[in-house]
PDB file of N, CA and C in Angstrom:
ATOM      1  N   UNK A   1      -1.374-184.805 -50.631  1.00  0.00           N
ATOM      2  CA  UNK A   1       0.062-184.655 -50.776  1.00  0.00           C
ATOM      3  C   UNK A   1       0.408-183.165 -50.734  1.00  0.00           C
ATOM      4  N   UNK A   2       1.541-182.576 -50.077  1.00  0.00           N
ATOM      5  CA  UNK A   2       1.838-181.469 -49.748  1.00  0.00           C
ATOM      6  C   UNK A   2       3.035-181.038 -50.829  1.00  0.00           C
ATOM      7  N   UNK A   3       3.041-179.938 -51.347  1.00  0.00           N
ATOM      8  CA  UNK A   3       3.441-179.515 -52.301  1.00  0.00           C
ATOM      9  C   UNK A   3       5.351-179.075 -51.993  1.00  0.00           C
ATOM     10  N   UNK A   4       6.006-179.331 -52.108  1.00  0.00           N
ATOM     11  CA  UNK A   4       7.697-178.279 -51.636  1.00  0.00           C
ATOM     12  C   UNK A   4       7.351-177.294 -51.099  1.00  0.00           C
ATOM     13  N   UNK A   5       7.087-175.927 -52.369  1.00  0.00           N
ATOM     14  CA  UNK A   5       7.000-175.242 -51.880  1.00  0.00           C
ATOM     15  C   UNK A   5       5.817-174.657 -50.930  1.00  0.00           C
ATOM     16  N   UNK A   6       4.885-175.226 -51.034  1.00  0.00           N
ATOM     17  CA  UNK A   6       4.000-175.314 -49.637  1.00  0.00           C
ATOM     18  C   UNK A   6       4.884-175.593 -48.001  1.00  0.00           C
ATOM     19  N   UNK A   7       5.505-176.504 -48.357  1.00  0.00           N
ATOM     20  CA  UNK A   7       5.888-177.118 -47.157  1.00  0.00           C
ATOM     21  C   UNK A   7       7.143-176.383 -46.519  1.00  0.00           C
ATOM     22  N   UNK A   8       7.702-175.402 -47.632  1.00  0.00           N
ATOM     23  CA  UNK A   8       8.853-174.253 -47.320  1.00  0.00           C
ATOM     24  C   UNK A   8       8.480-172.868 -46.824  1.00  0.00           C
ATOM     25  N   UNK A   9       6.738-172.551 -47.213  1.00  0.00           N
ATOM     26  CA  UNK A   9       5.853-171.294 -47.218  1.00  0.00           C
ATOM     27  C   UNK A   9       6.514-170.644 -47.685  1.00  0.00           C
ATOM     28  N   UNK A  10       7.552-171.094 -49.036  1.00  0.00           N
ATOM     29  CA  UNK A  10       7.754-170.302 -49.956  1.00  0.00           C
ATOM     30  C   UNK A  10       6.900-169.764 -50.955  1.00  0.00           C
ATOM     31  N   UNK A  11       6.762-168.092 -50.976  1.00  0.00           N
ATOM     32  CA  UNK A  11       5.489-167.680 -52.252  1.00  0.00           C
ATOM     33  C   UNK A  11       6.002-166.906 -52.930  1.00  0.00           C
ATOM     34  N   UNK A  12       5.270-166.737 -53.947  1.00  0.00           N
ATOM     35  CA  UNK A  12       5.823-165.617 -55.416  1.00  0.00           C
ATOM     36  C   UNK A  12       4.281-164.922 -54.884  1.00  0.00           C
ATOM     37  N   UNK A  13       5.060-163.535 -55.285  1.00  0.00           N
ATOM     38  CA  UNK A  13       4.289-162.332 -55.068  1.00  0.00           C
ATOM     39  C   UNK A  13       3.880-161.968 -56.521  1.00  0.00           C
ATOM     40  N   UNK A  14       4.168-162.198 -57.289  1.00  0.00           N
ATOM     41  CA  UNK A  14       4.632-161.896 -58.681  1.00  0.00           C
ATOM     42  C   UNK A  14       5.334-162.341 -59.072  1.00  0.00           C
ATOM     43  N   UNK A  15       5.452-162.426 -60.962  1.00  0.00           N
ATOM     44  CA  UNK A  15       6.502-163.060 -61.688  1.00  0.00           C
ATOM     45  C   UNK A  15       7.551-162.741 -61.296  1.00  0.00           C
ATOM     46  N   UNK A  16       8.288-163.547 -60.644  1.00  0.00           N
ATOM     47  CA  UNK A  16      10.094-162.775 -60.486  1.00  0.00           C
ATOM     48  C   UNK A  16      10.343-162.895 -59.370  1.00  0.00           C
ATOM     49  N   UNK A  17       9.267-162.563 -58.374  1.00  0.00           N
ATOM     50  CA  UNK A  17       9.703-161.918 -56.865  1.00  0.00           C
ATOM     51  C   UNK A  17       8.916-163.576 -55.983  1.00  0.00           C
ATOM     52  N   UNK A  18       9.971-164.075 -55.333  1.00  0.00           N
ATOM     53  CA  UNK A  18       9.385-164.831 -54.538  1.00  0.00           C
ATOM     54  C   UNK A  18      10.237-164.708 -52.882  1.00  0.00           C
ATOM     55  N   UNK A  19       9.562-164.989 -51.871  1.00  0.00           N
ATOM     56  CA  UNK A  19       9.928-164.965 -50.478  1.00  0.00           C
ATOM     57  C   UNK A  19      10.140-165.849 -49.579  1.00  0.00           C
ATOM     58  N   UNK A  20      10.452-165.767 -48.744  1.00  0.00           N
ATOM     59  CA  UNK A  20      10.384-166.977 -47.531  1.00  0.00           C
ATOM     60  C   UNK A  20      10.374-166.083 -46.173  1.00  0.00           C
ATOM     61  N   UNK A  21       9.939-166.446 -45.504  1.00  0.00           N
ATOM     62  CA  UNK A  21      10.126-166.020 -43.691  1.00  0.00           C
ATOM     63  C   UNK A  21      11.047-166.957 -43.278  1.00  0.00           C
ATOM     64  N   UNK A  22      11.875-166.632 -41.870  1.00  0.00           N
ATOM     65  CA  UNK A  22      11.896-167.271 -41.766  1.00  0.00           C
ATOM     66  C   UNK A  22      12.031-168.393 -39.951  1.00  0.00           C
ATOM     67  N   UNK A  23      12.092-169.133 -40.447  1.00  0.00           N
ATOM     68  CA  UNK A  23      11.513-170.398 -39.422  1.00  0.00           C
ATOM     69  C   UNK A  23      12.403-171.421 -38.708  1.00  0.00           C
ATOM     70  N   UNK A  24      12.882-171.661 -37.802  1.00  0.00           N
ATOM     71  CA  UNK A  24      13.807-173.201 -37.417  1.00  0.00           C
ATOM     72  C   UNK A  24      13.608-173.857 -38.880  1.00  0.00           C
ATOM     73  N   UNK A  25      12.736-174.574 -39.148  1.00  0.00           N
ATOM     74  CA  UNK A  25      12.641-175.920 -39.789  1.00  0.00           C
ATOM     75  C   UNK A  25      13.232-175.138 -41.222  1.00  0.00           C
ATOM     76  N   UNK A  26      13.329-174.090 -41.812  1.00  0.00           N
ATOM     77  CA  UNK A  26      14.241-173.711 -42.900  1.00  0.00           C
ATOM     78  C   UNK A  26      15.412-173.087 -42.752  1.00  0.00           C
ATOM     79  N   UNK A  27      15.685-173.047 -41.431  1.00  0.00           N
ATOM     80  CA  UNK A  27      17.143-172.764 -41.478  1.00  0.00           C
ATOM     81  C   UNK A  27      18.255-173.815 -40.869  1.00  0.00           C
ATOM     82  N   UNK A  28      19.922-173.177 -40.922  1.00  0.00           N
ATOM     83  CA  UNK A  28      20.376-174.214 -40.329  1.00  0.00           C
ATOM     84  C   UNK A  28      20.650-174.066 -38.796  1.00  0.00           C
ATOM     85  N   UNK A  29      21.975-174.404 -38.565  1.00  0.00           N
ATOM     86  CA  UNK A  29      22.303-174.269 -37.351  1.00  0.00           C
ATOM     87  C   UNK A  29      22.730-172.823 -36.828  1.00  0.00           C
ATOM     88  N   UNK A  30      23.300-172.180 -37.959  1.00  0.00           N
ATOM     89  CA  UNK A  30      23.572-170.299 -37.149  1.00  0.00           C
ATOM     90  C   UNK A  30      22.225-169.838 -37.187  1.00  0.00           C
ATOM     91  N   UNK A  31      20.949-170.239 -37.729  1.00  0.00           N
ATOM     92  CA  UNK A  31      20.056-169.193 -38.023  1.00  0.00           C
ATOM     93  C   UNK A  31      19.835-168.571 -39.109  1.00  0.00           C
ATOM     94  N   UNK A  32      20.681-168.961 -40.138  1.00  0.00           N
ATOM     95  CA  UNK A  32      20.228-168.126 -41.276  1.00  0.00           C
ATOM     96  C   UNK A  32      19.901-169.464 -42.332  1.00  0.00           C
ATOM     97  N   UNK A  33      19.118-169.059 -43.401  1.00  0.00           N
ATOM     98  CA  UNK A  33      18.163-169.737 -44.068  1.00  0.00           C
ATOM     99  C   UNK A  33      18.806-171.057 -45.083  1.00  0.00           C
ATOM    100  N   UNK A  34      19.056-171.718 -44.609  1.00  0.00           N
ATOM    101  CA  UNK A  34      19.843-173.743 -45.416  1.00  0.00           C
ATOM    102  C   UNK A  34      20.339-173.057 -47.200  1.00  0.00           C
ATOM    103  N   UNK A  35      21.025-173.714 -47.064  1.00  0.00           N
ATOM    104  CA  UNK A  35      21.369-173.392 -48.021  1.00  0.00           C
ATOM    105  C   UNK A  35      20.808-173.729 -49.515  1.00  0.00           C
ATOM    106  N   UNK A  36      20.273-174.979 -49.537  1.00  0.00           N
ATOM    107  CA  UNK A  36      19.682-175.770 -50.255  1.00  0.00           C
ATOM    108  C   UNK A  36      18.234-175.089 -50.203  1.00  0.00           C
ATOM    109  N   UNK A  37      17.705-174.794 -49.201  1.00  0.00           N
ATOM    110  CA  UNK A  37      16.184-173.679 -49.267  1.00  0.00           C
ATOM    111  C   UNK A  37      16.574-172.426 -49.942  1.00  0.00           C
ATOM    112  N   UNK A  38      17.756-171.805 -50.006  1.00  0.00           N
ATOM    113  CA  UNK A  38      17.985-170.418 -50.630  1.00  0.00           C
ATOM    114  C   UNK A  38      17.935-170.561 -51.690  1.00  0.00           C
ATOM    115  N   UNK A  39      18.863-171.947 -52.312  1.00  0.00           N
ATOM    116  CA  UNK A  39      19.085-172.628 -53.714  1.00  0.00           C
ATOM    117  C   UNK A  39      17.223-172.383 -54.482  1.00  0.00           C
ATOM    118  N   UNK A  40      16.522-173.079 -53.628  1.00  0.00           N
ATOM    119  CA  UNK A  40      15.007-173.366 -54.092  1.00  0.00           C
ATOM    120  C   UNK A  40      14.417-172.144 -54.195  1.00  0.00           C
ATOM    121  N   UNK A  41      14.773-170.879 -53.311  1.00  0.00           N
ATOM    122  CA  UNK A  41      14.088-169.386 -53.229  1.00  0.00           C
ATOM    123  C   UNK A  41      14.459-168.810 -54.793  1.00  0.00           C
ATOM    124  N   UNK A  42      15.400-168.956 -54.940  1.00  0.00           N
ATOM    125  CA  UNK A  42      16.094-168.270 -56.130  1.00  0.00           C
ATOM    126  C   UNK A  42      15.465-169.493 -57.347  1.00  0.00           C
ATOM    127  N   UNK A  43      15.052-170.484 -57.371  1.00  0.00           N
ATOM    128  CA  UNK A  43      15.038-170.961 -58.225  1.00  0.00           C
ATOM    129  C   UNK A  43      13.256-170.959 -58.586  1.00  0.00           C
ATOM    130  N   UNK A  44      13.165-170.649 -57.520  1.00  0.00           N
ATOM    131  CA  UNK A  44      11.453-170.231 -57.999  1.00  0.00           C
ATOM    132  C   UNK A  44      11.062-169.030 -58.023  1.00  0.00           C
ATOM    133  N   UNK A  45      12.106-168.091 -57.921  1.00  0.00           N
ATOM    134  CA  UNK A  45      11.592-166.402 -58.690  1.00  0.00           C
ATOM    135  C   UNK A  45      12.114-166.396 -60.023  1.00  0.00           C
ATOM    136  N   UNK A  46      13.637-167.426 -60.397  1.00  0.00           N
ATOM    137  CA  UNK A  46      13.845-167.538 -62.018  1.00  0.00           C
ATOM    138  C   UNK A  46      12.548-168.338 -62.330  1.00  0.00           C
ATOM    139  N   UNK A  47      11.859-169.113 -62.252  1.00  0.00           N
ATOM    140  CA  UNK A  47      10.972-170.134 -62.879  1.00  0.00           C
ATOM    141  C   UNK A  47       9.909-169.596 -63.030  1.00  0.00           C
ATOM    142  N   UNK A  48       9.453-168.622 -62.078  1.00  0.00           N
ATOM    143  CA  UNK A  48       8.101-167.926 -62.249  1.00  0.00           C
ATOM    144  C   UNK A  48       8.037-166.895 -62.921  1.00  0.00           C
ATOM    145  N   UNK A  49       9.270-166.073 -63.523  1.00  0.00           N
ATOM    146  CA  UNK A  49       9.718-165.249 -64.154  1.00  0.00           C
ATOM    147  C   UNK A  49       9.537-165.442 -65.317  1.00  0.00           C
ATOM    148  N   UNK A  50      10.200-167.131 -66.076  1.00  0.00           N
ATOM    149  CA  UNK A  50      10.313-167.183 -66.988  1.00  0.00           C
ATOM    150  C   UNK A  50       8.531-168.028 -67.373  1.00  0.00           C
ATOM    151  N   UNK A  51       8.161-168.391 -66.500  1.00  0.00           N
ATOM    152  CA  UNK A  51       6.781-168.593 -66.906  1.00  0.00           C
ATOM    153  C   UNK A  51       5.977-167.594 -67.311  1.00  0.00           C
ATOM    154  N   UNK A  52       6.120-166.109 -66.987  1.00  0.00           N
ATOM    155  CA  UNK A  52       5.587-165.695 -67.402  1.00  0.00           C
ATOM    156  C   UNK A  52       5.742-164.918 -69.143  1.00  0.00           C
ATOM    157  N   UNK A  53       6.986-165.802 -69.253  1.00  0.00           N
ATOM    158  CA  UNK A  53       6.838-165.415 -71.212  1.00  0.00           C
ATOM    159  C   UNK A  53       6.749-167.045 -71.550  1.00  0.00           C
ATOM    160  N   UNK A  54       6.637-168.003 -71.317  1.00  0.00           N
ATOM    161  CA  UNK A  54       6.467-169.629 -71.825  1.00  0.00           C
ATOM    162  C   UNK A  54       4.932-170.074 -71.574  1.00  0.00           C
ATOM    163  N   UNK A  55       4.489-170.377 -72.170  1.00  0.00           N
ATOM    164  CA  UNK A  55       3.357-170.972 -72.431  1.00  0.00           C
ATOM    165  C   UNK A  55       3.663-172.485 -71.288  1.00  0.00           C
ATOM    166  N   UNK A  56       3.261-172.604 -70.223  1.00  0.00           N
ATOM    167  CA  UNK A  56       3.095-173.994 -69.356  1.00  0.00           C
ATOM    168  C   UNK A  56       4.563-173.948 -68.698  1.00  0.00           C
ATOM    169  N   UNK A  57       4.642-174.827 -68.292  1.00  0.00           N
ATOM    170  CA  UNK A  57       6.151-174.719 -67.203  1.00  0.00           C
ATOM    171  C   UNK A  57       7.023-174.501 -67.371  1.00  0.00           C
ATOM    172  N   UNK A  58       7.950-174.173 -66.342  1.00  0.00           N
ATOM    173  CA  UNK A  58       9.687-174.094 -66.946  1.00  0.00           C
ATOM    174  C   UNK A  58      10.480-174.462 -65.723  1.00  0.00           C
ATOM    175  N   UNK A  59      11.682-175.273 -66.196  1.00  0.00           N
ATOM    176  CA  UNK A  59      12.370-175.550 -64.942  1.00  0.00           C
ATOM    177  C   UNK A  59      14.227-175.134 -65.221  1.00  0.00           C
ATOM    178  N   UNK A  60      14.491-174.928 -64.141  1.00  0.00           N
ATOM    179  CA  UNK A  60      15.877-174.466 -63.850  1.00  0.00           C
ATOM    180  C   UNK A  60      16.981-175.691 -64.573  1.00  0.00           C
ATOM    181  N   UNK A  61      17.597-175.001 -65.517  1.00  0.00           N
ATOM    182  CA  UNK A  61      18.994-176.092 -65.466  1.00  0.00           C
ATOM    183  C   UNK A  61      20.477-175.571 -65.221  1.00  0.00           C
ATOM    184  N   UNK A  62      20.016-174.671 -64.915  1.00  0.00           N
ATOM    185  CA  UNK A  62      21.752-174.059 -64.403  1.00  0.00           C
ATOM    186  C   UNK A  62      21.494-172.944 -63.111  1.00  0.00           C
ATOM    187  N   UNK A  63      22.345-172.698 -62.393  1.00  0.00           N
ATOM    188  CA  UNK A  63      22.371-171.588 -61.297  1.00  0.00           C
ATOM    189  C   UNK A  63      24.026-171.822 -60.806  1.00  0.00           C
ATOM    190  N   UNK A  64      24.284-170.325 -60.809  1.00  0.00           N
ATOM    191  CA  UNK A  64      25.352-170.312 -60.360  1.00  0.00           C
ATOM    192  C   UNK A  64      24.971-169.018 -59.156  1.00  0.00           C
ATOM    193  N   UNK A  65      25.753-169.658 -58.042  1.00  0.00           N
ATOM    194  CA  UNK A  65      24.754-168.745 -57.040  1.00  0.00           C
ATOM    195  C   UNK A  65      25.641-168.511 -56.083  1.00  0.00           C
ATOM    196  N   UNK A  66      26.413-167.218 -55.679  1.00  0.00           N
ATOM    197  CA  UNK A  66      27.169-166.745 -54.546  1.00  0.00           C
ATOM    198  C   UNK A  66      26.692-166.201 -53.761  1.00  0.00           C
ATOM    199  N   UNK A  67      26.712-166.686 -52.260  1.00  0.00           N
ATOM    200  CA  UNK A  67      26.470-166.507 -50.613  1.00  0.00           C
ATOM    201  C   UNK A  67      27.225-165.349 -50.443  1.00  0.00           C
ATOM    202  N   UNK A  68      26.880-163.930 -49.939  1.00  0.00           N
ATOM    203  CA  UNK A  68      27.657-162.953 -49.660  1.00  0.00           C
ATOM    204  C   UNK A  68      27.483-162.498 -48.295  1.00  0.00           C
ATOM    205  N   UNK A  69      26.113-163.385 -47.733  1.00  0.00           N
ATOM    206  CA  UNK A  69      26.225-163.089 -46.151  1.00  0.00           C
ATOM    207  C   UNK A  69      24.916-163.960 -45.796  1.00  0.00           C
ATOM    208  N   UNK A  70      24.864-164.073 -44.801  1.00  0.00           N
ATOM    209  CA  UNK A  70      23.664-165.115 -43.679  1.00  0.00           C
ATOM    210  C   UNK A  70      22.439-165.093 -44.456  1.00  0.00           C
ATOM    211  N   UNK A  71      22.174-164.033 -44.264  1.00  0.00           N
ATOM    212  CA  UNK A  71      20.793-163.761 -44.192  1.00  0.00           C
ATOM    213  C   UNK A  71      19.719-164.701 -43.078  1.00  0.00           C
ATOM    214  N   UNK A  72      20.015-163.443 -41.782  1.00  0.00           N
ATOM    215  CA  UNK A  72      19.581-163.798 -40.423  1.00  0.00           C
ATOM    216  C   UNK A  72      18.439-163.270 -40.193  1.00  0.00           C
ATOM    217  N   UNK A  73      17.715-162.636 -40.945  1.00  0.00           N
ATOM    218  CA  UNK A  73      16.660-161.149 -40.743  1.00  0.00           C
ATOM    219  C   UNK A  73      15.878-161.372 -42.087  1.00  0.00           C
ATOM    220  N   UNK A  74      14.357-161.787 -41.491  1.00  0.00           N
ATOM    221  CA  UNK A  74      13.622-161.954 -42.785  1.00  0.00           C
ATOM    222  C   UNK A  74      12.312-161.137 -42.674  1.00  0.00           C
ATOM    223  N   UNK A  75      11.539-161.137 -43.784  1.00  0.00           N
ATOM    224  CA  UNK A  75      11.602-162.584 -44.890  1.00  0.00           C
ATOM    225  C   UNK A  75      12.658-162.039 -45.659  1.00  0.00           C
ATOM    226  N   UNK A  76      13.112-163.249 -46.347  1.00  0.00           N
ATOM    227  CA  UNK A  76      14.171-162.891 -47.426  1.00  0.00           C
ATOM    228  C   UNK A  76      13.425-162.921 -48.687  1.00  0.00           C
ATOM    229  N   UNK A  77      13.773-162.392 -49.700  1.00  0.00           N
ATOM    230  CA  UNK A  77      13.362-161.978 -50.935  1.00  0.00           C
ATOM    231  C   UNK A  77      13.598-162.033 -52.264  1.00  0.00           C
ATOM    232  N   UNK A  78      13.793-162.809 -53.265  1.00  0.00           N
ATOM    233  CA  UNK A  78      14.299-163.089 -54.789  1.00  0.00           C
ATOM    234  C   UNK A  78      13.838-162.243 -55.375  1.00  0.00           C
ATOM    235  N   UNK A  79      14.543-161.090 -55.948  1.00  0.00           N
ATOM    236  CA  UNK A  79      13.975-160.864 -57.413  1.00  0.00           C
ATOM    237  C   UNK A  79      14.532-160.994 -58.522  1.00  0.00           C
ATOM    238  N   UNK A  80      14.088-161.762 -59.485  1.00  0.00           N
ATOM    239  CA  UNK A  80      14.592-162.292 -60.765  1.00  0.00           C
ATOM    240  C   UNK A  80      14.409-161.366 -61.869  1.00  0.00           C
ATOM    241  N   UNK A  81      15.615-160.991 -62.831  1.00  0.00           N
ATOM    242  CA  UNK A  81      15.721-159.811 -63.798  1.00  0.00           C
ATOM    243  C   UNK A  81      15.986-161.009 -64.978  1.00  0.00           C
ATOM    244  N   UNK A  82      15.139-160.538 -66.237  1.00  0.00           N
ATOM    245  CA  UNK A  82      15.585-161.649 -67.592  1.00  0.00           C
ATOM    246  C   UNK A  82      16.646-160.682 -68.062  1.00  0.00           C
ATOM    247  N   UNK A  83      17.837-161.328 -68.500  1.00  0.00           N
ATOM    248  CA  UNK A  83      19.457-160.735 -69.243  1.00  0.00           C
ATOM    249  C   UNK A  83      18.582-161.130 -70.623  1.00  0.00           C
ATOM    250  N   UNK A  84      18.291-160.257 -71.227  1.00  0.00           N
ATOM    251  CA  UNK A  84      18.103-160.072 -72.445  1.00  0.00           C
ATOM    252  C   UNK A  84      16.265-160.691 -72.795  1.00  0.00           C
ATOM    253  N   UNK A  85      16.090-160.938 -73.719  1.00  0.00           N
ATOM    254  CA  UNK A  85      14.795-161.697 -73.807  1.00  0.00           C
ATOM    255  C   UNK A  85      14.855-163.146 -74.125  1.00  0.00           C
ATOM    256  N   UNK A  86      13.587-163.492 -73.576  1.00  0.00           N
ATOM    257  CA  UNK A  86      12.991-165.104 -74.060  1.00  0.00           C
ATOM    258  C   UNK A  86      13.940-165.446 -75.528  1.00  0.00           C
ATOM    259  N   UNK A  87      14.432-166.907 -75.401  1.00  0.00           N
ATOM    260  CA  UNK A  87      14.819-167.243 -77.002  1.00  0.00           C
ATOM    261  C   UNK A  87      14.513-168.586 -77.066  1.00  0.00           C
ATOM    262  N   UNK A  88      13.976-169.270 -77.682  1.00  0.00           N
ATOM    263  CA  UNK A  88      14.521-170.475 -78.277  1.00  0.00           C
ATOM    264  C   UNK A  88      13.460-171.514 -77.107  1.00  0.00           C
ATOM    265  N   UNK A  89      12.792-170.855 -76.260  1.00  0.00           N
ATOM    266  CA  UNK A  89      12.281-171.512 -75.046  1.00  0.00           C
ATOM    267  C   UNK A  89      13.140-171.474 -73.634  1.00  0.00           C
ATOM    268  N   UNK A  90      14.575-170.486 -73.843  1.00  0.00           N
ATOM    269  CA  UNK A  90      15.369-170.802 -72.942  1.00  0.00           C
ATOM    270  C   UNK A  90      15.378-168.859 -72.329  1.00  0.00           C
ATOM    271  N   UNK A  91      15.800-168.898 -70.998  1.00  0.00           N
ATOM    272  CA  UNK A  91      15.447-167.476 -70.515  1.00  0.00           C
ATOM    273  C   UNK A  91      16.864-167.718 -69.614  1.00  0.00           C
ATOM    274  N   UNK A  92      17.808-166.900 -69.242  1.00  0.00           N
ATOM    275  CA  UNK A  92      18.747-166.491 -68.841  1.00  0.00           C
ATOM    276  C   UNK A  92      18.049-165.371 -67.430  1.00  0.00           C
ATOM    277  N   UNK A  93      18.449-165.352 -66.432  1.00  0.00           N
ATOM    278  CA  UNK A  93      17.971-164.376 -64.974  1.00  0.00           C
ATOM    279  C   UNK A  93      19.145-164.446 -64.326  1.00  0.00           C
ATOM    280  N   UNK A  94      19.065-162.880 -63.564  1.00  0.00           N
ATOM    281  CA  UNK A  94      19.873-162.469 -62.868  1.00  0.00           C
ATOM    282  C   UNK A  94      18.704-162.302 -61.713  1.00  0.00           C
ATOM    283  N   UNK A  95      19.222-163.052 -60.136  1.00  0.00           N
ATOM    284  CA  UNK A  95      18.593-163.168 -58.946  1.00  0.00           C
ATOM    285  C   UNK A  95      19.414-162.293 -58.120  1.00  0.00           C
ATOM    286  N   UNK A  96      18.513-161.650 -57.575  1.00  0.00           N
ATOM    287  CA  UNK A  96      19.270-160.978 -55.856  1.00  0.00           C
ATOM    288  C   UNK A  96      18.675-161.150 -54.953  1.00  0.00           C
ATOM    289  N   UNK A  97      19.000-161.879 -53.563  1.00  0.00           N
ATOM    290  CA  UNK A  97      17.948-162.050 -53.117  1.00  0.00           C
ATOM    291  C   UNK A  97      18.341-160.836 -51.590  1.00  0.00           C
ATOM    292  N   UNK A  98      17.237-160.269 -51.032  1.00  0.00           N
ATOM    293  CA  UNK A  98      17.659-159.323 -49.920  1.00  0.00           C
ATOM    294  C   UNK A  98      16.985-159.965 -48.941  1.00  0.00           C
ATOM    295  N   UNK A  99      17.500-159.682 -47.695  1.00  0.00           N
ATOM    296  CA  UNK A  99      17.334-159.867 -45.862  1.00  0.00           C
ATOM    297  C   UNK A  99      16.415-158.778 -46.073  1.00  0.00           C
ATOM    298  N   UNK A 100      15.493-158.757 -44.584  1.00  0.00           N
ATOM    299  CA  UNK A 100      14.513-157.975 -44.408  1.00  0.00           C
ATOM    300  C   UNK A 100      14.390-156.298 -43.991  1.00  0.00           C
ATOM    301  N   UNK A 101      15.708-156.176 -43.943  1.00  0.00           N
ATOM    302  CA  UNK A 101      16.506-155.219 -43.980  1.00  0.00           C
ATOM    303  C   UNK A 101      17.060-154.371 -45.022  1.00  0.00           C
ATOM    304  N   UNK A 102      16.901-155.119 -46.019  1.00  0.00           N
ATOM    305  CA  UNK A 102      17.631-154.504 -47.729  1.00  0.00           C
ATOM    306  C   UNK A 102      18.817-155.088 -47.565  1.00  0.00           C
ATOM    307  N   UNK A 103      19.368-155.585 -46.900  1.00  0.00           N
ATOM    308  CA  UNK A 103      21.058-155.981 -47.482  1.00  0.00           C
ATOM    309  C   UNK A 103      20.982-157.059 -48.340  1.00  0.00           C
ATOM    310  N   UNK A 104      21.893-156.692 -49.676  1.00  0.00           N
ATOM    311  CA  UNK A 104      22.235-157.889 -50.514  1.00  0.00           C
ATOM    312  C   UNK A 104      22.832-159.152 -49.858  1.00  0.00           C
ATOM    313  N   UNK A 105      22.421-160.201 -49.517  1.00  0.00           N
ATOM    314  CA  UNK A 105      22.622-161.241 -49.256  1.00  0.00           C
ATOM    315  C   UNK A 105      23.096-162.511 -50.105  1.00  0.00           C
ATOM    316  N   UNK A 106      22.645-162.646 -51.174  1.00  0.00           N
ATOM    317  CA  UNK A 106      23.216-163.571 -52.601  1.00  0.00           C
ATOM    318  C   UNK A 106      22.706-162.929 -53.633  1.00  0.00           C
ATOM    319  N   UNK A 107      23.594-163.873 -54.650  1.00  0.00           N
ATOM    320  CA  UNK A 107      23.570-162.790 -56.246  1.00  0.00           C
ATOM    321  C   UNK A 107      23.385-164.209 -56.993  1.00  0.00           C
ATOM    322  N   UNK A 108      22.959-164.647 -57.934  1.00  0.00           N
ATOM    323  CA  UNK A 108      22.856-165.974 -58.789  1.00  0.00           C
ATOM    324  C   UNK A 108      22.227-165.585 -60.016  1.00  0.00           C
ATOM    325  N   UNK A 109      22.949-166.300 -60.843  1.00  0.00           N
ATOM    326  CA  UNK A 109      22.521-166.396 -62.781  1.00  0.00           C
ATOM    327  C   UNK A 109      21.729-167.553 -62.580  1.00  0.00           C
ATOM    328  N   UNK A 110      20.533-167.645 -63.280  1.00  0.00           N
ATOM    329  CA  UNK A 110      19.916-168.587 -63.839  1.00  0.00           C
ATOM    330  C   UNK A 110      19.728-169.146 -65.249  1.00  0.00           C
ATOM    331  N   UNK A 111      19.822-170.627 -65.181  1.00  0.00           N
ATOM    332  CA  UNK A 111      19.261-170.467 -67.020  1.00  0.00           C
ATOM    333  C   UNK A 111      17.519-171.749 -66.865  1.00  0.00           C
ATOM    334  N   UNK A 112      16.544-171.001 -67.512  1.00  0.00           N
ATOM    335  CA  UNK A 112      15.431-171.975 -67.253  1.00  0.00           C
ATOM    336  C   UNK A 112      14.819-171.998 -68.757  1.00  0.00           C
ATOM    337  N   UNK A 113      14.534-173.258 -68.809  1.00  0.00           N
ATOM    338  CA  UNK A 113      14.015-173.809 -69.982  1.00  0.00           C
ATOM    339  C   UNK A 113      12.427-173.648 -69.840  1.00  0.00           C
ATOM    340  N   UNK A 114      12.057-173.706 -70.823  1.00  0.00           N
ATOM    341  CA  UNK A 114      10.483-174.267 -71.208  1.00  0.00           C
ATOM    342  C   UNK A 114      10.055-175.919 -71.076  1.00  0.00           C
ATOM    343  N   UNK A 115       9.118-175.772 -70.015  1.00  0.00           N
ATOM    344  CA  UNK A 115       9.048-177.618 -70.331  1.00  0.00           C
ATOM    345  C   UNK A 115       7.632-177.598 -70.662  1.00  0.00           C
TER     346      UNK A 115
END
């Protein structure tokens, strides 16, 4: 069985920072990267972020996430910042994700729990 993010060749470089290239089969019709795959980019540099202060997994329950341009030019890039520290099992992130170029492309809050 093939994993999501296997099947997206989405990777974390490190806690925080995860990537994508990119490919037809992850983008849409202009060329720039689905929207629902960007959703998943950002949601696995908050998750790997916050794994690294939680003991075993953590998954996303909130994202609020604004599109500020295509992002036509990759790989594209998440890096996830914690707004304050670990509490309670719950971690709060600020995502930016950049085109291969450096341009800010989306901005998104995360909130990820401990599971």
């Amino acid at each position: 069985e093939t994993d999501y993010l296997d099947e997206l060749e989405l990777r974390v470089s490190k806690p925080g920072i995860a990537s994508i290239e990119l490919r037809p089969v992850v983008c849409n019709t202009v060329g720039a990267l689905h929207g629902a795959v960007h959703a998943s980019l950002i949601d696995e540099a908050s998750a790997s972020l916050a794994r690294s202060f939680f003991d075993g997994g953590a998954v996303t329950t909130d994202m609020h996430l604004a599109y500020l341009d295509l992002g036509r030019v990759g790989p594209l890039t998440a890096t996830a910042t914690a707004i304050g520290g670990p509490a309670n099992g719950r971690l709060t992130a600020s995502v930016d994700v950049h085109d291969g170029n450096g341009a800010l492309v989306s901005t998104a809050t995360t909130e990820v729990v401990a599971s």
